[in-house]
C-alpha atoms as a PDB file:
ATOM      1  CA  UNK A   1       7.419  -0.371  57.927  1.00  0.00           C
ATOM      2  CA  UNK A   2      10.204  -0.417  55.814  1.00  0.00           C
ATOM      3  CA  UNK A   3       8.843  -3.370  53.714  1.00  0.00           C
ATOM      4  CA  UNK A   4       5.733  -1.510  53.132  1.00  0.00           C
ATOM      5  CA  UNK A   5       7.368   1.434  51.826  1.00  0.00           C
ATOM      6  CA  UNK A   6       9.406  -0.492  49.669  1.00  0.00           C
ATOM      7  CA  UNK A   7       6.687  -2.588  48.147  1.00  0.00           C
ATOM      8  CA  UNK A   8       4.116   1.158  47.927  1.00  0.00           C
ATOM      9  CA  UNK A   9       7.326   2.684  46.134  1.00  0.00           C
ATOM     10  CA  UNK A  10       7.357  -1.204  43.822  1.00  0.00           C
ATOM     11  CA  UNK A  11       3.889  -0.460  43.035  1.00  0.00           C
ATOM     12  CA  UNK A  12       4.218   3.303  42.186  1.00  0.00           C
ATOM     13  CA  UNK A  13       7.266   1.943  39.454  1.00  0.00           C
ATOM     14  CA  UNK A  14       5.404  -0.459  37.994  1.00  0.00           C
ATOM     15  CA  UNK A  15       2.206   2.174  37.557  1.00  0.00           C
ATOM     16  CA  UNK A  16       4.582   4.138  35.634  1.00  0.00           C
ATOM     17  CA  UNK A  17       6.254   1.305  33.947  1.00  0.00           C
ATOM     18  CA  UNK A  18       2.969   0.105  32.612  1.00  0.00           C
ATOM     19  CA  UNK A  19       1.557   3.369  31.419  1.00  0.00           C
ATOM     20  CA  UNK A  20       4.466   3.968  29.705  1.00  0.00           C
ATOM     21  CA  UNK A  21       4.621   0.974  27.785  1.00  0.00           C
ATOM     22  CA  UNK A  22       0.543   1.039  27.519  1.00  0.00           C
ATOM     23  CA  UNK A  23      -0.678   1.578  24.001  1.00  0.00           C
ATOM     24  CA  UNK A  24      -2.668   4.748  23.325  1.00  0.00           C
ATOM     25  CA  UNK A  25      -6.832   4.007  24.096  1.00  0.00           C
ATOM     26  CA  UNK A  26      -7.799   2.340  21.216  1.00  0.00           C
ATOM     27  CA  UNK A  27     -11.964   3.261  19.697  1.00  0.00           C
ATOM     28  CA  UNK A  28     -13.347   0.897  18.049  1.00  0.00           C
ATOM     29  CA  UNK A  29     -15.066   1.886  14.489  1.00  0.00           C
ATOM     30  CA  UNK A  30     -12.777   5.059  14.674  1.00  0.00           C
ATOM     31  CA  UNK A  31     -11.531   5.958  11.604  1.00  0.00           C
ATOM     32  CA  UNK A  32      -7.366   5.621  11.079  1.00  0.00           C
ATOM     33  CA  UNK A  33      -5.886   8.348  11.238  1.00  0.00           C
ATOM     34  CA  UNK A  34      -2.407   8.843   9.492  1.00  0.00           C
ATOM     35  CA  UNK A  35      -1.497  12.697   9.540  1.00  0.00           C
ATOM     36  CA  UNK A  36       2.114  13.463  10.025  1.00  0.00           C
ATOM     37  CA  UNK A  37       3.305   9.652   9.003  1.00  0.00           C
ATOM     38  CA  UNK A  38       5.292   9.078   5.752  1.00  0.00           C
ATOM     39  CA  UNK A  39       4.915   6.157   3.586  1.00  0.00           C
ATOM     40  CA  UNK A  40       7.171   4.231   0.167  1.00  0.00           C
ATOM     41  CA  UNK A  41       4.825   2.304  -1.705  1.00  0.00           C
ATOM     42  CA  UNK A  42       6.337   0.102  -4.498  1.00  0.00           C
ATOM     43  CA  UNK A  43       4.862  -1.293  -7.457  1.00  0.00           C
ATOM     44  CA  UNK A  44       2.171   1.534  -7.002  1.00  0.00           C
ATOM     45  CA  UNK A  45       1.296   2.601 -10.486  1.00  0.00           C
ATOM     46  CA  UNK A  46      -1.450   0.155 -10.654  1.00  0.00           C
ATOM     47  CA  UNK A  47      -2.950  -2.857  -8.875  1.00  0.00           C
ATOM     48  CA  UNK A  48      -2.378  -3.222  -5.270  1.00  0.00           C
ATOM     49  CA  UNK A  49      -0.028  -1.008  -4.945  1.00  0.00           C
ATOM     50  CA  UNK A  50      -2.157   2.080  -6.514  1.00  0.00           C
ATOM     51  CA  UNK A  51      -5.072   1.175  -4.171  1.00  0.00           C
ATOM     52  CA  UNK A  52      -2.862   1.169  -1.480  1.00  0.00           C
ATOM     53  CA  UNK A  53      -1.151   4.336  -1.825  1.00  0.00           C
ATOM     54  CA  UNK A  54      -4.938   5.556  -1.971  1.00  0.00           C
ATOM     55  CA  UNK A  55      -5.694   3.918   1.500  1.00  0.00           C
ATOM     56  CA  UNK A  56      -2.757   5.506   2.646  1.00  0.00           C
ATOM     57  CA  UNK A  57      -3.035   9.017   1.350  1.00  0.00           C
ATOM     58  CA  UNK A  58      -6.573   9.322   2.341  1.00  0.00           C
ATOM     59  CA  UNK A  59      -5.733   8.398   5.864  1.00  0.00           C
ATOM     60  CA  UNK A  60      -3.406  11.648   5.768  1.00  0.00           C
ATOM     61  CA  UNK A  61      -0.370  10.478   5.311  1.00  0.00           C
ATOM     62  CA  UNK A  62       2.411  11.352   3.224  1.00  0.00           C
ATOM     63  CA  UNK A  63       2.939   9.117   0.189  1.00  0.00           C
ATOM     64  CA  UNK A  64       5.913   7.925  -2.040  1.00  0.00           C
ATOM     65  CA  UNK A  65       4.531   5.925  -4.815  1.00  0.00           C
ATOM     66  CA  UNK A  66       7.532   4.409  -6.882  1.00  0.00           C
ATOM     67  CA  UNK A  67       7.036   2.400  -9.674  1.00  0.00           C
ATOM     68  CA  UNK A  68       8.911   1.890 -13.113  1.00  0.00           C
ATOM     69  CA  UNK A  69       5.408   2.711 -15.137  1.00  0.00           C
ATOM     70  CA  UNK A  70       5.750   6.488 -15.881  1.00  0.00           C
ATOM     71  CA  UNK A  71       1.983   6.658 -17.243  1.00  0.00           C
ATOM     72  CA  UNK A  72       0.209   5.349 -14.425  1.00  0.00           C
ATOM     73  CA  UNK A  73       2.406   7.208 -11.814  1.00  0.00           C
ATOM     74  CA  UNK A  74       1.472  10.240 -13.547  1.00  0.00           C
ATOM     75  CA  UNK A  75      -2.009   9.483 -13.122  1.00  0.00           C
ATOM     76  CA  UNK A  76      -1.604   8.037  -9.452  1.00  0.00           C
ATOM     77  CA  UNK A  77       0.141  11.683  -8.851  1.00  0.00           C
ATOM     78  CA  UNK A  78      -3.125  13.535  -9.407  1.00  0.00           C
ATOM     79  CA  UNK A  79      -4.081  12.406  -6.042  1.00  0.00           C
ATOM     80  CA  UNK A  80      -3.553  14.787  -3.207  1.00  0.00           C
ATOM     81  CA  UNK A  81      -0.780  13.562  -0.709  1.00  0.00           C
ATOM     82  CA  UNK A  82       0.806  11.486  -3.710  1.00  0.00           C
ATOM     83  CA  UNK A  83       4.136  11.941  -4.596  1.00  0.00           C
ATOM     84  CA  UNK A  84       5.149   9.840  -7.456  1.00  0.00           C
ATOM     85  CA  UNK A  85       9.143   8.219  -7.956  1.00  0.00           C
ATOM     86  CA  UNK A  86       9.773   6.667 -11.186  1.00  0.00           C
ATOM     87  CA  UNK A  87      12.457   3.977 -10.638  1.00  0.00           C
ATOM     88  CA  UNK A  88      13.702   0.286 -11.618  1.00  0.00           C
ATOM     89  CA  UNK A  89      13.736  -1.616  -8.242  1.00  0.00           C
ATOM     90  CA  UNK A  90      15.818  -4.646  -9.955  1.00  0.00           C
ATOM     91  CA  UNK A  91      18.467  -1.329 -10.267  1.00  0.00           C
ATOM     92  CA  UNK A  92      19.611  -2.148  -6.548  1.00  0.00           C
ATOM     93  CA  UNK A  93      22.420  -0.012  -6.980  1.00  0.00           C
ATOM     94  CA  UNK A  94      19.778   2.737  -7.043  1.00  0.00           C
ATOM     95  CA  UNK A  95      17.257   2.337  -4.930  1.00  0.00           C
ATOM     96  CA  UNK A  96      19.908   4.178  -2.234  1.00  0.00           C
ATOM     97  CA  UNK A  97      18.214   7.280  -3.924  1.00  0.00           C
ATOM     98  CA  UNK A  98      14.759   6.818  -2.901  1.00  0.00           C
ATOM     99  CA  UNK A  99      13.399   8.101   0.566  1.00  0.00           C
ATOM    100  CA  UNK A 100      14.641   6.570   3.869  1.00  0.00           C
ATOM    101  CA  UNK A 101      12.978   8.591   6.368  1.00  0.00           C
ATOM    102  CA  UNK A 102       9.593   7.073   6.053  1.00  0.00           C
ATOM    103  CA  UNK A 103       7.453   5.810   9.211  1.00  0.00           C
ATOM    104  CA  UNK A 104       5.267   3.191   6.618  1.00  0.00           C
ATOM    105  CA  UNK A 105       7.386   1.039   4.225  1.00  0.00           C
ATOM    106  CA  UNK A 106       4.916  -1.305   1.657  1.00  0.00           C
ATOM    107  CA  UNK A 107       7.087  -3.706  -0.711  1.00  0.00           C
ATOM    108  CA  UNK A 108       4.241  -4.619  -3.371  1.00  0.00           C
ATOM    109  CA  UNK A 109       6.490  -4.784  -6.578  1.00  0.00           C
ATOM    110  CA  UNK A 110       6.336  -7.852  -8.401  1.00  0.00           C
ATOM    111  CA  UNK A 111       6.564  -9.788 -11.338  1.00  0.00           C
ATOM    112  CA  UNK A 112       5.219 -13.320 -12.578  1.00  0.00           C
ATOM    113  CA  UNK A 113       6.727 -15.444 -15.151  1.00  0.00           C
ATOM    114  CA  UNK A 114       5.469 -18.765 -15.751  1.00  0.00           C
ATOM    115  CA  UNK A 115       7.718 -21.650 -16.915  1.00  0.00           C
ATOM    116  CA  UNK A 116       8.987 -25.446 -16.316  1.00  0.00           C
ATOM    117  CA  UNK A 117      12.100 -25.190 -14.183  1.00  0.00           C
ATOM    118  CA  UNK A 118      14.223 -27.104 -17.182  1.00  0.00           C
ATOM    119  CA  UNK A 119      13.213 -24.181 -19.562  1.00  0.00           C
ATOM    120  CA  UNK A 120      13.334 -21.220 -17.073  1.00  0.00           C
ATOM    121  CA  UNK A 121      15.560 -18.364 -18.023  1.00  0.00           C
ATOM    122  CA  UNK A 122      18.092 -17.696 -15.862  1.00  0.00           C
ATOM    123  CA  UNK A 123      18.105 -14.091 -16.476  1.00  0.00           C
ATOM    124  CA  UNK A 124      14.594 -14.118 -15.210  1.00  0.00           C
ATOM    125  CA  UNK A 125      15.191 -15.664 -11.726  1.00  0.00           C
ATOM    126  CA  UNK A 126      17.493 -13.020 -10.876  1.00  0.00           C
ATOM    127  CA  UNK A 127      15.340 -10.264 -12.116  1.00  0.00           C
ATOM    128  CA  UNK A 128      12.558 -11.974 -10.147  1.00  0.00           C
ATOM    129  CA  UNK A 129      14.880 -12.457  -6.913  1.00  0.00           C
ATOM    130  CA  UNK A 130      16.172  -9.098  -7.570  1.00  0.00           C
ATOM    131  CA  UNK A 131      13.400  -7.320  -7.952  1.00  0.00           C
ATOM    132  CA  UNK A 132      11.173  -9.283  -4.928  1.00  0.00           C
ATOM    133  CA  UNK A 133      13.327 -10.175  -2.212  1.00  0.00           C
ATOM    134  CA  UNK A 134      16.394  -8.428  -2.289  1.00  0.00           C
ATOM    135  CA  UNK A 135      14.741  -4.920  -3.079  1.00  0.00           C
ATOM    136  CA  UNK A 136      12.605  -5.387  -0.087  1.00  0.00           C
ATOM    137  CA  UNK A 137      15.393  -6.191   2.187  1.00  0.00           C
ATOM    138  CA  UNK A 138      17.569  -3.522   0.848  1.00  0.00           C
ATOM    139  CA  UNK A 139      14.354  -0.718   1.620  1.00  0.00           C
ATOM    140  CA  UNK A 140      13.922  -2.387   5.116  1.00  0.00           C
ATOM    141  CA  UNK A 141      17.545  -2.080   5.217  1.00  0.00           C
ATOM    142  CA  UNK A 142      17.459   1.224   4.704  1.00  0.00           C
ATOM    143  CA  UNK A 143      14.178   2.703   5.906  1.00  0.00           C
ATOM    144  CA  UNK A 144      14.514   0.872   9.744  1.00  0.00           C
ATOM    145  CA  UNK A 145      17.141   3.954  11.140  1.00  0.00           C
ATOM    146  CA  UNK A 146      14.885   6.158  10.902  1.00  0.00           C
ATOM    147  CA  UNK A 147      11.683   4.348  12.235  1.00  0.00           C
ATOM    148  CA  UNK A 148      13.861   2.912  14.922  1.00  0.00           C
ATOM    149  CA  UNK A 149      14.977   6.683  15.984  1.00  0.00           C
ATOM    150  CA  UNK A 150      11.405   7.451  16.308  1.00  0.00           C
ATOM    151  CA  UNK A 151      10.439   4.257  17.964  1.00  0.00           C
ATOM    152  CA  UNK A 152       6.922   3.575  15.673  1.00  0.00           C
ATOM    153  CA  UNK A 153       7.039   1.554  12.172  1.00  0.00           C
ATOM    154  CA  UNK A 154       5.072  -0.482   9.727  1.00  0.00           C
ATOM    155  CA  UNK A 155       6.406  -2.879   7.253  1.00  0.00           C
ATOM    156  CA  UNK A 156       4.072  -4.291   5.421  1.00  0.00           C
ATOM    157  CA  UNK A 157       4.814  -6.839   2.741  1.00  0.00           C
ATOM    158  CA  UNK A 158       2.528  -7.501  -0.245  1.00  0.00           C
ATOM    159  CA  UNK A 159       3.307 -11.205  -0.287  1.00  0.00           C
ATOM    160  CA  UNK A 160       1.218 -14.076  -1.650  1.00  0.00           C
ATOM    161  CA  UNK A 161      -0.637 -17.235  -1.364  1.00  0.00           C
ATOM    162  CA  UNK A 162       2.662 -18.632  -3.100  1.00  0.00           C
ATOM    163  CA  UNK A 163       4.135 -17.503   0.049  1.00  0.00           C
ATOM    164  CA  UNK A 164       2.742 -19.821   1.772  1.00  0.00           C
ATOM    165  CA  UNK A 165       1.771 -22.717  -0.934  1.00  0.00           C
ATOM    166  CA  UNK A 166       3.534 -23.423  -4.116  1.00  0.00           C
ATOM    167  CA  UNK A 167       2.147 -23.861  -7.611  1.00  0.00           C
ATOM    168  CA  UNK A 168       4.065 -25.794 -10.818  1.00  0.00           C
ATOM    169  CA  UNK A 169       5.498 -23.588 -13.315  1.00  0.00           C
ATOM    170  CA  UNK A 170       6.208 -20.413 -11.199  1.00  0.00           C
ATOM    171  CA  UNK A 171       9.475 -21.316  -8.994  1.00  0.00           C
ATOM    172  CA  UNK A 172      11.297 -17.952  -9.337  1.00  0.00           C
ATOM    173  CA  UNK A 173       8.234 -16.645  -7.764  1.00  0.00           C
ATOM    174  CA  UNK A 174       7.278 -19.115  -5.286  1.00  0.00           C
ATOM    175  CA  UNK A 175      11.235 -18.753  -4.058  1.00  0.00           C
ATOM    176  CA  UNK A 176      10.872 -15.044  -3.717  1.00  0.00           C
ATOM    177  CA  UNK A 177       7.485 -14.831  -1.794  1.00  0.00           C
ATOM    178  CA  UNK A 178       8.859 -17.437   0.635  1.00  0.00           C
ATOM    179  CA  UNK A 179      11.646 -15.492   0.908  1.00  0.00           C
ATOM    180  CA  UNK A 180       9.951 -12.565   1.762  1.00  0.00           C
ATOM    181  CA  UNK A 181       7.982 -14.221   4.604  1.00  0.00           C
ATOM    182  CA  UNK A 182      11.605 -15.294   6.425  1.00  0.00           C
ATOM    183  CA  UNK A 183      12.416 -11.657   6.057  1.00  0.00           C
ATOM    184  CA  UNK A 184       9.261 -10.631   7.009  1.00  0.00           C
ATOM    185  CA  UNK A 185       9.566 -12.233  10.192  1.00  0.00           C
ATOM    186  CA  UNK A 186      13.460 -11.572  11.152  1.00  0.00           C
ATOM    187  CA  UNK A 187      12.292  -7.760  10.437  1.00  0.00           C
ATOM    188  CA  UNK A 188       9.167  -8.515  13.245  1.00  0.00           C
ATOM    189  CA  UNK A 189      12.002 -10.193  15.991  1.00  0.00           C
ATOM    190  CA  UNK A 190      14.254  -7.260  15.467  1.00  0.00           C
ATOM    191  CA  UNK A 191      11.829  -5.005  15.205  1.00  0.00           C
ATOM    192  CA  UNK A 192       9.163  -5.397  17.404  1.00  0.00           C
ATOM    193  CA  UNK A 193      11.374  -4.283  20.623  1.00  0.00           C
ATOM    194  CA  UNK A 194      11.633  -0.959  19.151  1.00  0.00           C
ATOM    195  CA  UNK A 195       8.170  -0.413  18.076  1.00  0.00           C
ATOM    196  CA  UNK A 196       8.862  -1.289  14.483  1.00  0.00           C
ATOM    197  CA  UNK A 197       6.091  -4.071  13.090  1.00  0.00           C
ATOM    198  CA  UNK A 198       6.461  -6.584   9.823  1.00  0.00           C
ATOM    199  CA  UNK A 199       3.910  -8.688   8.562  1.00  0.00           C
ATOM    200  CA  UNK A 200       2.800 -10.137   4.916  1.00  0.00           C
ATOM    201  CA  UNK A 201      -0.607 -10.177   3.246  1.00  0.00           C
ATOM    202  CA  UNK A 202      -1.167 -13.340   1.206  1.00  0.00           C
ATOM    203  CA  UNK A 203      -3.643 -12.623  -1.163  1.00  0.00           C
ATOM    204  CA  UNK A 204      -4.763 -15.301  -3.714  1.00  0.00           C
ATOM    205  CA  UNK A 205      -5.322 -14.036  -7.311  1.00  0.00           C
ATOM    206  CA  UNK A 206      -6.231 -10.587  -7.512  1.00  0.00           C
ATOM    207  CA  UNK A 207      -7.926  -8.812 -10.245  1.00  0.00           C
ATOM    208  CA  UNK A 208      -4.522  -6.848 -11.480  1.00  0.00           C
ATOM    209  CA  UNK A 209      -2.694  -6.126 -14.590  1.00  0.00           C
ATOM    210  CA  UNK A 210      -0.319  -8.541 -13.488  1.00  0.00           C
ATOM    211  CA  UNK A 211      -3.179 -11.364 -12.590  1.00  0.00           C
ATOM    212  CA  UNK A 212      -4.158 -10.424 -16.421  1.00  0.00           C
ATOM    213  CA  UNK A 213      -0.869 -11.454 -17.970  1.00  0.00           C
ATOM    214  CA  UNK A 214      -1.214 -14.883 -16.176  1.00  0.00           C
ATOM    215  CA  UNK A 215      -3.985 -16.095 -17.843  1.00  0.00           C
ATOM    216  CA  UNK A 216      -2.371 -15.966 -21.262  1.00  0.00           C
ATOM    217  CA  UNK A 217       0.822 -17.422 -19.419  1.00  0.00           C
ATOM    218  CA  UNK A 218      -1.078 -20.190 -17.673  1.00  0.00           C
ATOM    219  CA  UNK A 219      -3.055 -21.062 -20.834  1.00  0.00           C
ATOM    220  CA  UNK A 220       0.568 -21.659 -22.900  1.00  0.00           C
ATOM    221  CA  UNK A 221       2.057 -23.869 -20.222  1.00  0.00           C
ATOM    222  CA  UNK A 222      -0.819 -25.943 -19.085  1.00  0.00           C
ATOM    223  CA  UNK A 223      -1.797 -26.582 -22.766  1.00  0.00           C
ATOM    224  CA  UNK A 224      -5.802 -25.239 -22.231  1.00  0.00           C
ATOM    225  CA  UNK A 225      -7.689 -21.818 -23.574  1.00  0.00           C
ATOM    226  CA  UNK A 226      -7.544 -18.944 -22.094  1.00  0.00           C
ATOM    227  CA  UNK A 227     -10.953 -18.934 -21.101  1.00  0.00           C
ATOM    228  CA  UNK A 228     -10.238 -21.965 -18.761  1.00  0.00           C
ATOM    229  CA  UNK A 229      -7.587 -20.791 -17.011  1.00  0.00           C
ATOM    230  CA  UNK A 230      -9.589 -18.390 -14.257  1.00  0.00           C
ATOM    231  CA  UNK A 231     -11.955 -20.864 -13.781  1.00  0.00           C
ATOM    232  CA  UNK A 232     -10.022 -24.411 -13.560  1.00  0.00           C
ATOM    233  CA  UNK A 233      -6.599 -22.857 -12.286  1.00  0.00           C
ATOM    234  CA  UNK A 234      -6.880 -20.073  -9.952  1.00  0.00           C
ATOM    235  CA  UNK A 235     -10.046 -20.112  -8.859  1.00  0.00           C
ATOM    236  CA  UNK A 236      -9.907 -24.011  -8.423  1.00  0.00           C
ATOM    237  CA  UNK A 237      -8.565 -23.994  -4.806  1.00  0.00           C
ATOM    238  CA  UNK A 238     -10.637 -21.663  -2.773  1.00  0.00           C
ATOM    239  CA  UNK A 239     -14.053 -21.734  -1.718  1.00  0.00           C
ATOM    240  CA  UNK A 240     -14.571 -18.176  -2.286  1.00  0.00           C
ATOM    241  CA  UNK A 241     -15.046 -18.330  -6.547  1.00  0.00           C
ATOM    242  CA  UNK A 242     -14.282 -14.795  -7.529  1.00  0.00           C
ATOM    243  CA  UNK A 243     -10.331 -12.670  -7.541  1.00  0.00           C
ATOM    244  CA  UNK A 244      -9.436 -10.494  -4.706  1.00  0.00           C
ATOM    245  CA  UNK A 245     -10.170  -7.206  -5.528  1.00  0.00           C
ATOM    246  CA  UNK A 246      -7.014  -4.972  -4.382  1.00  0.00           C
ATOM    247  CA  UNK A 247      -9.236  -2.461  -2.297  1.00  0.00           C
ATOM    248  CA  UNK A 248      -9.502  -5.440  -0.052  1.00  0.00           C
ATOM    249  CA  UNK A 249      -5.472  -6.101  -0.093  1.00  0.00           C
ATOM    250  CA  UNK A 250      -5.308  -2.059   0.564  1.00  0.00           C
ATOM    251  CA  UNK A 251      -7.985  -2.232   3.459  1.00  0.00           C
ATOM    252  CA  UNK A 252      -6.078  -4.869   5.252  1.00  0.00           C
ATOM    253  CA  UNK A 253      -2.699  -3.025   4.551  1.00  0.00           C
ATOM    254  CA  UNK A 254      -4.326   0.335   6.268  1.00  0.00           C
ATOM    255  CA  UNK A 255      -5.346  -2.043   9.130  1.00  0.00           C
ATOM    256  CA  UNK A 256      -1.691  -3.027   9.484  1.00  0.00           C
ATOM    257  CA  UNK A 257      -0.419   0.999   9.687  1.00  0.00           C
ATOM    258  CA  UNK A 258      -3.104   1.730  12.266  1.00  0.00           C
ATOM    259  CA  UNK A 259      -3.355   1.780  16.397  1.00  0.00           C
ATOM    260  CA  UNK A 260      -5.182  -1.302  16.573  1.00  0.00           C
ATOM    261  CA  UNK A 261      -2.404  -3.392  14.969  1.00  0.00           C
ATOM    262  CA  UNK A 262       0.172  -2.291  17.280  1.00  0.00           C
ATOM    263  CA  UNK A 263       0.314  -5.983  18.873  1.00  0.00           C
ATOM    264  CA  UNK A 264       0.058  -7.740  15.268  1.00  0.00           C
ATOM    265  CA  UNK A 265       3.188  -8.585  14.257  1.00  0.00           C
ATOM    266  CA  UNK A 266       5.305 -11.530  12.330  1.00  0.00           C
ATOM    267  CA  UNK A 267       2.022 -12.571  10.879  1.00  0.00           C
ATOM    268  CA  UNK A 268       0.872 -13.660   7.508  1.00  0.00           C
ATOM    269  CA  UNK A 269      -2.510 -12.783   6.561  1.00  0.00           C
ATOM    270  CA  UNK A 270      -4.057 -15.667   4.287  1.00  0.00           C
ATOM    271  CA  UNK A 271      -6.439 -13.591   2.015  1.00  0.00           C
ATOM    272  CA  UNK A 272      -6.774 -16.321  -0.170  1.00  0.00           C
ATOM    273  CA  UNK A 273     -10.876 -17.404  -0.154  1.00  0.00           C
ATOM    274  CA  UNK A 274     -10.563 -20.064   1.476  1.00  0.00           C
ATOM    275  CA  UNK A 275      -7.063 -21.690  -0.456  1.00  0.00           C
ATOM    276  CA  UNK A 276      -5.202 -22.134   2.509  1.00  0.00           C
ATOM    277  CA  UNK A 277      -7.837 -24.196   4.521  1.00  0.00           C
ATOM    278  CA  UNK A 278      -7.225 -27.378   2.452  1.00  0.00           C
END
């Protein structure tokens, strides 16, 4: 008799262990629903980063949008549930100031230069290393108190194909997007216990500002016309023979805030048409 009660008062634990530890019902086709969550966005005055402090702000939450581009955080700002932050993210010293008790933490900021290694300025790679892995791990660093305290998070890191493959001519990059992805996943091991997830999007090219600049870059160091340089450089790997557009980065990112990601976490998602299959 006494085994019995034993194992019936077992079974009665591990009902309330497992609801406990059960996510909430998840609907499928139900819309995400943000309200009452805080999110930084960096590098959100254009781009990816605009479309995903959109995404986020019209899911109801709360948005930082920080960026060093005064004129298109002004216009980002119009937006209801936008707040916009102008700051220098290679400033490390001063990114202390920005908000740390956010629940949604998006490192998008970047920068491309394009160069042989031989005649790559050094006072580039450590803006670039600065500015796109450091940064991020000082903002984790300083953002995962509070999301631990509440025991929900979402990092998500705006990383790259390069994250994942390298290309000739952009090492500063190519070192900071893989070191994003290590980070990325430390953050997810840490993290995960205390219901904090990190994971990376790897887009391929996407039709940004930044993207823009490239094709004059790429077109001085591979020695070909501007012209070429969509079709016979970055559009020469994938399969799928157009840029990402960054509502489709943004999309993905919202996906990665929401209840149905809860269980998605350390990941990279290849958004890359196709680049990453070779």
């Amino acid at each position: 008799m006494a085994d019995a009660r034993t194992a019936a008062r077992d079974d009665v634990r591990d009902a309330a262990t497992d609801e406990l530890t059960r996510p909430a019902a998840i609907r499928v086709n139900e819309r995400i629903e943000l309200t009452g969550r805080t999110a930084l966005v960096t590098g959100a005055a254009s781009g990816i980063g605009a479309a995903v402090a959109h995404a986020l702000a019209a899911a109801g939450a709360a948005v930082h949008a920080v960026d060093r581009d005064e004129v298109g955080l002004a216009e980002l700002a119009r937006c209801p549930g936008i707040t916009a932050t102008t700051a220098d993210l290679s400033d490390l010293d001063g990114l202390a100031a920005l908000p740390t008790e956010v629940d949604i933490l998006v490192n998008n900021a970047g920068v491309q230069h394009v160069s042989p290694i031989e005649d790559f300025p050094l006072e580039k790679i450590d803006f670039i290393l600065d500015l796109m892995l450091v940064a991020p791990f000082r903002l984790i660093r300083q953002t995962l108190p509070h999301m631990y305290a509440q025991g929900w998070g979402r990092v998500v890191n705006v990383s790259s194909v390069h994250g994942l493959r390298a290309s000739a001519f952009k090492s500063a990059y190519v070192t900071a997007k893989h070191g994003l992805e290590g980070l990325s996943k430390v953050v997810a091991l840490e993290g995960g216990p205390r219901g904090v997830t990190s994971n990376c999007i790897n887009p391929a090219y996407v039709r940004t500002p930044l993207v823009e600049k490239q094709v004059a870059d790429q077109a001085r160091a591979h020695g070909i016309p501007a012209a070429e340089v969509v079709e016979t450089i970055m559009l020469s790997p994938v399969a799928v023979k157009r840029l990402v557009e960054p509502e489709e980065v943004a999309a993905l990112a919202l996906f990665l805030c929401g209840p149905a990601s809860a269980s998605v976490n350390g990941t990279s998602f290849a958004m890359d048409g196709g680049w990453t299959a070779h």
